[in-house]
N, C-alpha and C. Protein backbone atom coordinates (compact mmCIF):
# COMPACT_ATOMS: atom_id res chain seq x y z
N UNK A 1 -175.68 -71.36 -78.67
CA UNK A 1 -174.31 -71.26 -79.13
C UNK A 1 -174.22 -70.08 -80.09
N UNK A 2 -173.31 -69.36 -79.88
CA UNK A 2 -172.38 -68.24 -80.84
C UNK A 2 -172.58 -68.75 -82.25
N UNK A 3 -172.92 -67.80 -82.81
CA UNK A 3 -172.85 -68.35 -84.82
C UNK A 3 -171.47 -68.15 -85.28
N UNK A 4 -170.31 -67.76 -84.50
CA UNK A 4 -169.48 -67.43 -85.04
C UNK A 4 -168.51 -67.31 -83.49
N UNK A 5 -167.04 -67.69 -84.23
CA UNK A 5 -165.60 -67.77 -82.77
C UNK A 5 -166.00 -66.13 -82.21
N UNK A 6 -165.27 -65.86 -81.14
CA UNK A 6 -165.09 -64.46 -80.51
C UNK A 6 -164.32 -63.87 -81.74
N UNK A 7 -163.20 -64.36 -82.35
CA UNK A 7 -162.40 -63.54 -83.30
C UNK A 7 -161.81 -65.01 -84.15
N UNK A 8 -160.35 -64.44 -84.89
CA UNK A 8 -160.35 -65.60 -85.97
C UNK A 8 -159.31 -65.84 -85.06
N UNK A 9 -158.76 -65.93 -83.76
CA UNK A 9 -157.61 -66.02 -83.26
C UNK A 9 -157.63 -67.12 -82.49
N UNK A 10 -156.61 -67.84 -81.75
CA UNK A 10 -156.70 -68.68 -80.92
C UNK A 10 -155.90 -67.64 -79.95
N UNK A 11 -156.71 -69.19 -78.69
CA UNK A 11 -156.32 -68.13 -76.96
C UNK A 11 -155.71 -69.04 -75.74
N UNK A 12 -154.89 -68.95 -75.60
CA UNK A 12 -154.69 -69.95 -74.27
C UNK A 12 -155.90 -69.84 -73.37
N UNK A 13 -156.07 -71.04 -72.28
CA UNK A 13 -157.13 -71.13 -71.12
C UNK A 13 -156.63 -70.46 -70.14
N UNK A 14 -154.89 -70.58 -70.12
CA UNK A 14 -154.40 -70.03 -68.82
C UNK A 14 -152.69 -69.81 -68.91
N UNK A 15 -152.63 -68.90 -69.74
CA UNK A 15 -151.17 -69.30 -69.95
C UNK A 15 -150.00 -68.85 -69.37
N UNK A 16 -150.55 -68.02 -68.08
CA UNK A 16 -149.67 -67.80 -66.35
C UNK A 16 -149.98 -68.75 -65.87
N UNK A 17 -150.21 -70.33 -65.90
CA UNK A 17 -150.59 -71.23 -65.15
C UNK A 17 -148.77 -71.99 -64.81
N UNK A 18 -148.84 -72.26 -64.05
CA UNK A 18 -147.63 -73.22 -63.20
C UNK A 18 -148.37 -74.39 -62.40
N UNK A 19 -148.21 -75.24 -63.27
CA UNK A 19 -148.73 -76.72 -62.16
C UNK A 19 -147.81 -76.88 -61.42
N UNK A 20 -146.44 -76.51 -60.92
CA UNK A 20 -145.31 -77.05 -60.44
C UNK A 20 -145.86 -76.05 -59.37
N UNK A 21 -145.94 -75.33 -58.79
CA UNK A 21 -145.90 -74.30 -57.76
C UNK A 21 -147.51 -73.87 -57.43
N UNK A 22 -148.36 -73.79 -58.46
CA UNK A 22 -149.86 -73.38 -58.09
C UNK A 22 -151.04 -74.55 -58.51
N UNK A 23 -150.61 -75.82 -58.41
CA UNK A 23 -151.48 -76.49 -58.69
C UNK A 23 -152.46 -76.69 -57.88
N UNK A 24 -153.16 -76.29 -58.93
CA UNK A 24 -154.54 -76.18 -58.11
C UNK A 24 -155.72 -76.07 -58.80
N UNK A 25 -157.22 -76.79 -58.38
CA UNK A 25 -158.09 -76.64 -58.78
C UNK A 25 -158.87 -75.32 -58.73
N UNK A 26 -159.57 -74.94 -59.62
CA UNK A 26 -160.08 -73.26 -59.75
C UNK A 26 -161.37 -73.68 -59.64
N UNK A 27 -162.23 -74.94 -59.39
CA UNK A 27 -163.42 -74.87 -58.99
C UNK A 27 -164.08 -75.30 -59.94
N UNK A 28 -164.06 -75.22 -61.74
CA UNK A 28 -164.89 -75.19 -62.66
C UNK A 28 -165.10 -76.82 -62.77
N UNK A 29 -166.58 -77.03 -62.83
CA UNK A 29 -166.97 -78.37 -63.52
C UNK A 29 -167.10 -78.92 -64.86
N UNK A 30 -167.58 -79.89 -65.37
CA UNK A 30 -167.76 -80.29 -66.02
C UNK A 30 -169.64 -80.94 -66.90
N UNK A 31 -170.00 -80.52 -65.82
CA UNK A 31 -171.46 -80.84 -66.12
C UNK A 31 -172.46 -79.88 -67.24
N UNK A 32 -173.48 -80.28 -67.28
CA UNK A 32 -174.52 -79.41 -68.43
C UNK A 32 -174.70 -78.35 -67.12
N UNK A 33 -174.78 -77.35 -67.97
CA UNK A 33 -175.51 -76.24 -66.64
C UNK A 33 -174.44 -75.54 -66.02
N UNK A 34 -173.51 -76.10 -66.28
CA UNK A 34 -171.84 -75.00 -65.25
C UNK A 34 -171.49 -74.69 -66.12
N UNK A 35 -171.85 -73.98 -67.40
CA UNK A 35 -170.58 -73.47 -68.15
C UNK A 35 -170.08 -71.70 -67.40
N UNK A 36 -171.28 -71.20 -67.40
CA UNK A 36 -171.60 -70.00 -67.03
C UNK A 36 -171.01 -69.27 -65.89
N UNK A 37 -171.10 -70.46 -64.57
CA UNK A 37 -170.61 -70.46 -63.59
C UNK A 37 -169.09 -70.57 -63.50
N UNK A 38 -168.21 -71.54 -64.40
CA UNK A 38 -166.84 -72.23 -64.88
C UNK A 38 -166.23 -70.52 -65.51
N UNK A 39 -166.79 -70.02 -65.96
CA UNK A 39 -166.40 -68.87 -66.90
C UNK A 39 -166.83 -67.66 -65.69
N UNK A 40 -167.55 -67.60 -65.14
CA UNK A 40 -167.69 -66.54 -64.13
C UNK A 40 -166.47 -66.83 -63.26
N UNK A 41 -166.22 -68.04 -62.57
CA UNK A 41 -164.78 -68.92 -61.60
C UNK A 41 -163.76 -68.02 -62.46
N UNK A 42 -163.73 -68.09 -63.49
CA UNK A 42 -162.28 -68.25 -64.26
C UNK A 42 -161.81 -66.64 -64.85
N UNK A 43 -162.85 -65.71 -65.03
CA UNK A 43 -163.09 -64.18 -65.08
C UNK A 43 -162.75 -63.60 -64.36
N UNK A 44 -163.38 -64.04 -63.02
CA UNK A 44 -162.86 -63.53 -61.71
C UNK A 44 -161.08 -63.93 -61.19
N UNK A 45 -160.72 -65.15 -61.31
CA UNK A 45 -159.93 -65.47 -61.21
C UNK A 45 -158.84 -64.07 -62.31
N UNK A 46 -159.03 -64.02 -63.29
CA UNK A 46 -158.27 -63.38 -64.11
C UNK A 46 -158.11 -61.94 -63.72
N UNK A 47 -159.19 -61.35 -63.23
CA UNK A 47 -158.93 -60.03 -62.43
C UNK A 47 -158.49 -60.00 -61.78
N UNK A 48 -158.65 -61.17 -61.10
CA UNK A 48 -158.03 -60.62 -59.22
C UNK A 48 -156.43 -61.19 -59.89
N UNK A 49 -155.59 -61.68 -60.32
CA UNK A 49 -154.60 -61.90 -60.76
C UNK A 49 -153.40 -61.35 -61.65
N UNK A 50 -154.36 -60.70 -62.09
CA UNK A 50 -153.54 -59.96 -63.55
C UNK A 50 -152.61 -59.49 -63.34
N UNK A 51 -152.74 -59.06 -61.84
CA UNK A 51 -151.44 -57.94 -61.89
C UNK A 51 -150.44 -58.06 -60.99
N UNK A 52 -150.63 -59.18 -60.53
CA UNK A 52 -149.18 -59.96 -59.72
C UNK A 52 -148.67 -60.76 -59.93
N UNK A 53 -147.57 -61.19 -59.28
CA UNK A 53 -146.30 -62.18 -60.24
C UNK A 53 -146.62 -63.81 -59.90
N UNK A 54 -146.60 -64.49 -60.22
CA UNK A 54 -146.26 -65.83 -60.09
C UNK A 54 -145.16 -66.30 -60.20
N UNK A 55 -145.08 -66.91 -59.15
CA UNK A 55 -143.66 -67.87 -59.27
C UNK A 55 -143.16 -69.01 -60.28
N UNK A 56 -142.32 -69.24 -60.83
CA UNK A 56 -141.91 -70.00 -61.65
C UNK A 56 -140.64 -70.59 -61.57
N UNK A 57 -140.36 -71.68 -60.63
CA UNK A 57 -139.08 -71.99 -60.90
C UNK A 57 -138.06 -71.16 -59.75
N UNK A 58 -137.23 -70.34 -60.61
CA UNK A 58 -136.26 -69.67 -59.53
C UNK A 58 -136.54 -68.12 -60.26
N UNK A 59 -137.79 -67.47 -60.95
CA UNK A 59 -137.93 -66.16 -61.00
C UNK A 59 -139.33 -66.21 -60.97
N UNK A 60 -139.83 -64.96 -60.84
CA UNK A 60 -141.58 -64.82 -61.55
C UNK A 60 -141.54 -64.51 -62.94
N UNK A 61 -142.93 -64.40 -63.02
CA UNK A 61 -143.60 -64.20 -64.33
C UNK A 61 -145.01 -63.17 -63.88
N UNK A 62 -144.62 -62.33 -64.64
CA UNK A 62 -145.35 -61.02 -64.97
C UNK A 62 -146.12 -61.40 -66.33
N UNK A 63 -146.73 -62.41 -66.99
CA UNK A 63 -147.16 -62.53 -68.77
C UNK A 63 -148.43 -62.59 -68.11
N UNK A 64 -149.53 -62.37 -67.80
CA UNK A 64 -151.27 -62.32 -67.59
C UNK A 64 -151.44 -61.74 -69.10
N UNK A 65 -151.25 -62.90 -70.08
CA UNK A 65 -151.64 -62.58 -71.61
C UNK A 65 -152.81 -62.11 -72.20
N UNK A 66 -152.28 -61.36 -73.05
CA UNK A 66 -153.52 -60.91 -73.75
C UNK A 66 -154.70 -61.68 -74.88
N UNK A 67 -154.03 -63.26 -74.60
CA UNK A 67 -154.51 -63.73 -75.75
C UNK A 67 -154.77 -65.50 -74.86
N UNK A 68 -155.17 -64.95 -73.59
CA UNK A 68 -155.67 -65.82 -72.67
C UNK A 68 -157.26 -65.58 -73.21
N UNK A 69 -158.60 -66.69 -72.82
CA UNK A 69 -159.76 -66.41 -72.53
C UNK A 69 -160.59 -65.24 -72.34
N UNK A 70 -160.20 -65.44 -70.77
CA UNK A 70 -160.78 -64.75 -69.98
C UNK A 70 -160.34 -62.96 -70.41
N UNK A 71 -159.68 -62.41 -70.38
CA UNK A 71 -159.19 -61.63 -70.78
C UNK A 71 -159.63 -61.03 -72.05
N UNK A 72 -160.13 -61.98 -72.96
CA UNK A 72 -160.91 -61.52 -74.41
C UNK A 72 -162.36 -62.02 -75.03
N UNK A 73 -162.54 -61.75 -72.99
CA UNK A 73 -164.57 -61.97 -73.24
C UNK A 73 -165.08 -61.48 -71.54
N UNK A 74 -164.43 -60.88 -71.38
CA UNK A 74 -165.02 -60.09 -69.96
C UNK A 74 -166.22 -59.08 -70.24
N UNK A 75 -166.33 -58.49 -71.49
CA UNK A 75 -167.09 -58.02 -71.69
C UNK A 75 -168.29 -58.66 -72.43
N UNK A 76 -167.94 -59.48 -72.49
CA UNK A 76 -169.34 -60.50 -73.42
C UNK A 76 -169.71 -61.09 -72.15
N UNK A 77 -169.12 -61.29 -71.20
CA UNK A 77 -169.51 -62.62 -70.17
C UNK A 77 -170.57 -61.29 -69.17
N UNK A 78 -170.20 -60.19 -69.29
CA UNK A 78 -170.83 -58.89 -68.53
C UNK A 78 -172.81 -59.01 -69.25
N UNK A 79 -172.53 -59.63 -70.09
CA UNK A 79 -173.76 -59.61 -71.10
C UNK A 79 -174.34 -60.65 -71.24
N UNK A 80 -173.82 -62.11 -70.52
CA UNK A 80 -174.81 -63.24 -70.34
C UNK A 80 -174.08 -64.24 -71.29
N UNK A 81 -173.42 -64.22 -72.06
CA UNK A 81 -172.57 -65.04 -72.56
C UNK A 81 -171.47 -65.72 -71.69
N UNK A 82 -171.10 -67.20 -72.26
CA UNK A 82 -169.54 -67.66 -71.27
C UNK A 82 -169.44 -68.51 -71.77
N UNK A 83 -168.16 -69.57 -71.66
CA UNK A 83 -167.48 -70.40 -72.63
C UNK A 83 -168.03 -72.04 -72.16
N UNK A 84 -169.12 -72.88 -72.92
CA UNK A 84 -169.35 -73.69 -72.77
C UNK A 84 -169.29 -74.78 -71.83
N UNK A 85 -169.19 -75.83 -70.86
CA UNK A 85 -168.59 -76.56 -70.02
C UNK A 85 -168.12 -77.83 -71.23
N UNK A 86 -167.75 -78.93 -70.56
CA UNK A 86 -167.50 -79.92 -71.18
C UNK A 86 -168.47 -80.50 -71.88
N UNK A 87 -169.43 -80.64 -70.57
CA UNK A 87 -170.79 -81.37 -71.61
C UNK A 87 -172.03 -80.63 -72.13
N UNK A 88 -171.72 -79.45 -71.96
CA UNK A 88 -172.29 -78.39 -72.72
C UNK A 88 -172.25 -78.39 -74.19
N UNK A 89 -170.57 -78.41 -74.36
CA UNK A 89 -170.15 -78.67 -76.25
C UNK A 89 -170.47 -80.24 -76.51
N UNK A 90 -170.21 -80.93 -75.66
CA UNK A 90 -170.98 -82.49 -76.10
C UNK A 90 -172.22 -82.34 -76.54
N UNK A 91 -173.04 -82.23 -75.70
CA UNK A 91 -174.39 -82.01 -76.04
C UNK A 91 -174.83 -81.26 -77.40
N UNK A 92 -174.40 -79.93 -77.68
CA UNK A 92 -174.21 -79.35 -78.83
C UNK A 92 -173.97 -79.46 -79.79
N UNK A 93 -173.12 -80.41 -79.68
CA UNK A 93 -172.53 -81.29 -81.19
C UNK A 93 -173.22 -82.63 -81.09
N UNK A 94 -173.40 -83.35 -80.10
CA UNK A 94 -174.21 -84.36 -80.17
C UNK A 94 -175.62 -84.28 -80.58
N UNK A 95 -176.26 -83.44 -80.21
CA UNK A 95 -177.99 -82.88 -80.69
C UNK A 95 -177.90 -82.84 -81.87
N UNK A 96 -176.89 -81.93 -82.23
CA UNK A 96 -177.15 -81.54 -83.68
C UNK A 96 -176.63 -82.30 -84.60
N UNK A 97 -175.60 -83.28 -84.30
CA UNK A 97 -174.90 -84.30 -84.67
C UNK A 97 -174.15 -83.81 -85.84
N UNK A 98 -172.97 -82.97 -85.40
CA UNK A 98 -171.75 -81.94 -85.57
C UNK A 98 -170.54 -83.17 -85.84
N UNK A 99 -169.87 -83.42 -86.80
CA UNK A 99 -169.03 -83.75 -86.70
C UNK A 99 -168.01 -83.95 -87.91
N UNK A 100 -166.83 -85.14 -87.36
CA UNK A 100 -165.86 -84.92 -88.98
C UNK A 100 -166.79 -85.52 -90.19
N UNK A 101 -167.18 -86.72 -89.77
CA UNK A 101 -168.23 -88.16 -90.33
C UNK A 101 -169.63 -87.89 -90.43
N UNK A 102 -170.00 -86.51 -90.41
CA UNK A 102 -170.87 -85.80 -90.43
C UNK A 102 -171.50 -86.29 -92.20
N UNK A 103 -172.36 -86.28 -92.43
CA UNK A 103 -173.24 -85.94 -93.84
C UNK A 103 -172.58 -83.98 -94.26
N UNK A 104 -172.88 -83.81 -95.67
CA UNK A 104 -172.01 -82.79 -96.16
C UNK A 104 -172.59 -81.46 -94.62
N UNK A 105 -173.89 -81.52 -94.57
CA UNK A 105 -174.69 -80.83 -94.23
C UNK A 105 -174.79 -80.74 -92.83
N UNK A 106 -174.02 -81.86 -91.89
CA UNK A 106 -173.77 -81.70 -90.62
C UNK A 106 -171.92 -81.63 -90.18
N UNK A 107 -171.13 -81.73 -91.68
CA UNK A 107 -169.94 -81.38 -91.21
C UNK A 107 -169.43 -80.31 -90.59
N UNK A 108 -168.27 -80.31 -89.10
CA UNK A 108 -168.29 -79.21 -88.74
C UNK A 108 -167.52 -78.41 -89.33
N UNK A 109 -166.72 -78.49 -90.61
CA UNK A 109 -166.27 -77.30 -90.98
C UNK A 109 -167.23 -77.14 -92.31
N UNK A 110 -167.88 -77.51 -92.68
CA UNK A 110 -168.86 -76.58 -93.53
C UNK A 110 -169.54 -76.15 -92.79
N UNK A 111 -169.78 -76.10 -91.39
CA UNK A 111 -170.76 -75.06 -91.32
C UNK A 111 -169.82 -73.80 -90.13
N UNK A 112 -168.17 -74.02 -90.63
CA UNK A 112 -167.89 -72.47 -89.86
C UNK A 112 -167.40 -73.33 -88.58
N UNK A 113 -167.20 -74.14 -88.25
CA UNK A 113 -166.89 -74.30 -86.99
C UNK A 113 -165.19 -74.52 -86.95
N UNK A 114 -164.18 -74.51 -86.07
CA UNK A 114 -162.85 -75.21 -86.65
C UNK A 114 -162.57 -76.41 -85.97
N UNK A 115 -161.45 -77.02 -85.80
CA UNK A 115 -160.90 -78.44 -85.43
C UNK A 115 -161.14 -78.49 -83.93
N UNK A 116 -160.66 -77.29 -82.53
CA UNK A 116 -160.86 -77.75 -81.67
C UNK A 116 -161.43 -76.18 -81.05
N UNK A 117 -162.06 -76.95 -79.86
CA UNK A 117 -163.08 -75.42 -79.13
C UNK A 117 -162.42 -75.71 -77.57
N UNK A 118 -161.79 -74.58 -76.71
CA UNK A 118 -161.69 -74.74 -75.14
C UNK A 118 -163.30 -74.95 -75.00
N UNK A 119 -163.56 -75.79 -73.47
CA UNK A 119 -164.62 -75.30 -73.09
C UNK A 119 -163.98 -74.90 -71.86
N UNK A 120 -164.80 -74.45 -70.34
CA UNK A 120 -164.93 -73.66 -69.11
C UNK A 120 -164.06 -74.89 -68.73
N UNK A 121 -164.42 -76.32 -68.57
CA UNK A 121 -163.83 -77.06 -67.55
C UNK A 121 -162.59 -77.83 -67.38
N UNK A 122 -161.99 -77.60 -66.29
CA UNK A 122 -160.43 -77.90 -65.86
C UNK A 122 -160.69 -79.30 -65.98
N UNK A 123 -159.47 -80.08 -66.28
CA UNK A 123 -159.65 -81.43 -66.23
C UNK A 123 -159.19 -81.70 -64.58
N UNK A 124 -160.26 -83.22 -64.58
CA UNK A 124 -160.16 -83.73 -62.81
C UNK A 124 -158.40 -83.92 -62.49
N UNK A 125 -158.43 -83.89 -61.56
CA UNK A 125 -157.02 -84.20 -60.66
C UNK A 125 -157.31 -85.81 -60.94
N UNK A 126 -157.89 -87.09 -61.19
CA UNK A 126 -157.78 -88.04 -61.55
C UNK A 126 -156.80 -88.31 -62.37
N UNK A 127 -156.46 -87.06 -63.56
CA UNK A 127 -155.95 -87.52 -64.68
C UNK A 127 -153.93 -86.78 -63.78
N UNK A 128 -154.02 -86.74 -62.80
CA UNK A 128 -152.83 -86.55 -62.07
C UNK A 128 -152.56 -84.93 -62.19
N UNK A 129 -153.06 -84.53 -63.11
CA UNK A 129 -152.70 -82.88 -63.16
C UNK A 129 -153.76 -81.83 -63.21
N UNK A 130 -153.77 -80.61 -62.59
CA UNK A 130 -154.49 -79.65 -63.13
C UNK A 130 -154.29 -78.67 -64.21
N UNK A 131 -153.30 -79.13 -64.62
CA UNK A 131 -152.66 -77.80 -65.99
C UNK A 131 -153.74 -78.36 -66.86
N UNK A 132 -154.20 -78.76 -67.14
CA UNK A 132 -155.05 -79.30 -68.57
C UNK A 132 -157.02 -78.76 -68.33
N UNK A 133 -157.04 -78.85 -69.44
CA UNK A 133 -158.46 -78.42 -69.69
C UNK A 133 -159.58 -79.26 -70.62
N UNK A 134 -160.83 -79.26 -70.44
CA UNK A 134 -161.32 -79.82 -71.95
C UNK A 134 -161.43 -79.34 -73.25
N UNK A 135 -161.46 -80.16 -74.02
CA UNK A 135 -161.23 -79.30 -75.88
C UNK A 135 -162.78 -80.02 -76.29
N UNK A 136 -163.14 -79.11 -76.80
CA UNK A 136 -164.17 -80.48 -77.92
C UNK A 136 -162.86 -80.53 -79.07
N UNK A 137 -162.80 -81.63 -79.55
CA UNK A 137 -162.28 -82.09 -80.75
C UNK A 137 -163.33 -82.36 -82.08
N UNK A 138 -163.25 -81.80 -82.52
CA UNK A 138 -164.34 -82.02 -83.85
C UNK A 138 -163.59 -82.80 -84.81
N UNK A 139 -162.03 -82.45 -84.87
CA UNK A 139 -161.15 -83.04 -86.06
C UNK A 139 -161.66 -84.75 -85.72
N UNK A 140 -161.72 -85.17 -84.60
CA UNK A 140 -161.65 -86.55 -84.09
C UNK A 140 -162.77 -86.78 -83.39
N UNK A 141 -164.30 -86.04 -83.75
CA UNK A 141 -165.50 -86.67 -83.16
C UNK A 141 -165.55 -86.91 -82.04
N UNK A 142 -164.70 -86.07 -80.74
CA UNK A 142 -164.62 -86.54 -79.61
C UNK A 142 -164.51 -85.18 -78.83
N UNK A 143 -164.59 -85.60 -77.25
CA UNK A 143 -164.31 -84.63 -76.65
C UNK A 143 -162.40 -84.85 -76.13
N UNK A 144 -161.74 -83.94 -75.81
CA UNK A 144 -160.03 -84.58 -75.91
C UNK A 144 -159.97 -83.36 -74.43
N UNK A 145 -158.32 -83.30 -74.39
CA UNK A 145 -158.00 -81.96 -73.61
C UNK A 145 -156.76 -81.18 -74.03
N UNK A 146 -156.51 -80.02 -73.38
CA UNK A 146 -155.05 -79.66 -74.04
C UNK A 146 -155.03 -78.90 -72.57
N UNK A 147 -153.52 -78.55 -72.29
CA UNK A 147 -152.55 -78.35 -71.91
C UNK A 147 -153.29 -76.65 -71.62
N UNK A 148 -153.29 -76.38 -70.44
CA UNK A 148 -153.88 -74.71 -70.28
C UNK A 148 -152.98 -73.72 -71.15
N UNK A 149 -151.51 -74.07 -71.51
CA UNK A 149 -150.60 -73.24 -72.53
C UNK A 149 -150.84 -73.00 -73.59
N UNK A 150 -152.09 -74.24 -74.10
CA UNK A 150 -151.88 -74.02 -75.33
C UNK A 150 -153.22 -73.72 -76.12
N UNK A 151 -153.00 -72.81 -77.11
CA UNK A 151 -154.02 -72.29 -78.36
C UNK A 151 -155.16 -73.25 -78.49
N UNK A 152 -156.59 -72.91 -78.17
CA UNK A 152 -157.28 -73.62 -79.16
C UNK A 152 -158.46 -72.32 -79.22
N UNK A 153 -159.61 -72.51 -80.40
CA UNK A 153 -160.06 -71.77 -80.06
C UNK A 153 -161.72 -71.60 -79.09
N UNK A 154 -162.40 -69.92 -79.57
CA UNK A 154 -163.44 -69.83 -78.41
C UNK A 154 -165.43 -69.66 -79.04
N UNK A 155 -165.72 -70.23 -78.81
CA UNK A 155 -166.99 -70.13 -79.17
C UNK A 155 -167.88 -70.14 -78.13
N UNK A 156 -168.54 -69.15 -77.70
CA UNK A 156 -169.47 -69.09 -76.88
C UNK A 156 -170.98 -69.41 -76.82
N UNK A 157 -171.62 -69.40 -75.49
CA UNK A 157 -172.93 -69.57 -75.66
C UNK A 157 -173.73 -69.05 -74.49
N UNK A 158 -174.87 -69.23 -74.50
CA UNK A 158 -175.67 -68.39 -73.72
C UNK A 158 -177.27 -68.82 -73.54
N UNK A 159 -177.75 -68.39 -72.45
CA UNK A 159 -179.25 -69.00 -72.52
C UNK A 159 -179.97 -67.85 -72.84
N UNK A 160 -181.54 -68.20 -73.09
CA UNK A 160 -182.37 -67.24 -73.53
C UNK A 160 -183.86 -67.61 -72.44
């Protein structure tokens, strides 16, 4: 894991996403071992996309944001880095035993971390939708999800 976010900013997962018109699964899992792969899916996805419209409703949308993911780690992911899977950040915080209820010395914001992290994986079509993603939640000792629209932030990782 990254000692530190990509920047101090938050980033949407996908925030040209339309569940109403493009719902659809992009492939990324959830397991130990796919983060890499989930973030390679989702990189690629962002190139080949950027520059055409999506439908929305009764106009398109031209926004392929700048303050999406993928878009503000193409060049780190070129270098062996990529954005965690689900049970990638479980594991991570679970090993090290990261949390709110943490001892001073395993809390996650004393040691730099913030309230919630995207990881790589789309949430299942079980939960009825694909707009959503996984979050680690640190505020709440859990893993949660949010909404591909919306801000959380990015901490990466990488093998050696």
């Amino acid at each position: 894991m990254a000692l530190s976010d990509i920047s101090s900013s938050d980033y949407y997962w996908n925030k040209n996403y339309d569940s109403i018109y493009n719902s659809k699964k992009y492939g990324t899992e959830e397991n130990f071992g796919k983060g890499k792969s989930n973030t390679k899916i989702m990189v690629e996805y962002w190139k080949k996309n950027s520059g055409i419209n999506i439908p929305t409703g009764n106009k398109y949308v031209d926004d392929w944001d700048s303050k999406d993911i993928w878009n503000n780690i193409k060049d780190k992911v070129a270098k062996g880095w990529f954005v965690p899977s689900k049970e990638e950040w479980a594991a991570f915080a679970g090993e090290l035993k990261i949390g709110q209820t943490s001892s001073d010395d395993k809390n996650y914001s004393k040691l730099g971390l913030r309230d919630y992290y995207w990881s790589s994986s789309q949430l299942p079509f079980s939960y009825g939708i694909y707009d959503g993603a996984w979050i680690v939640n640190f505020d709440r000792d859990c893993m949660s999800h949010n909404g591909v629209r919306g801000r959380d932030y990015v901490r990466l990782g990488t093998t050696f």
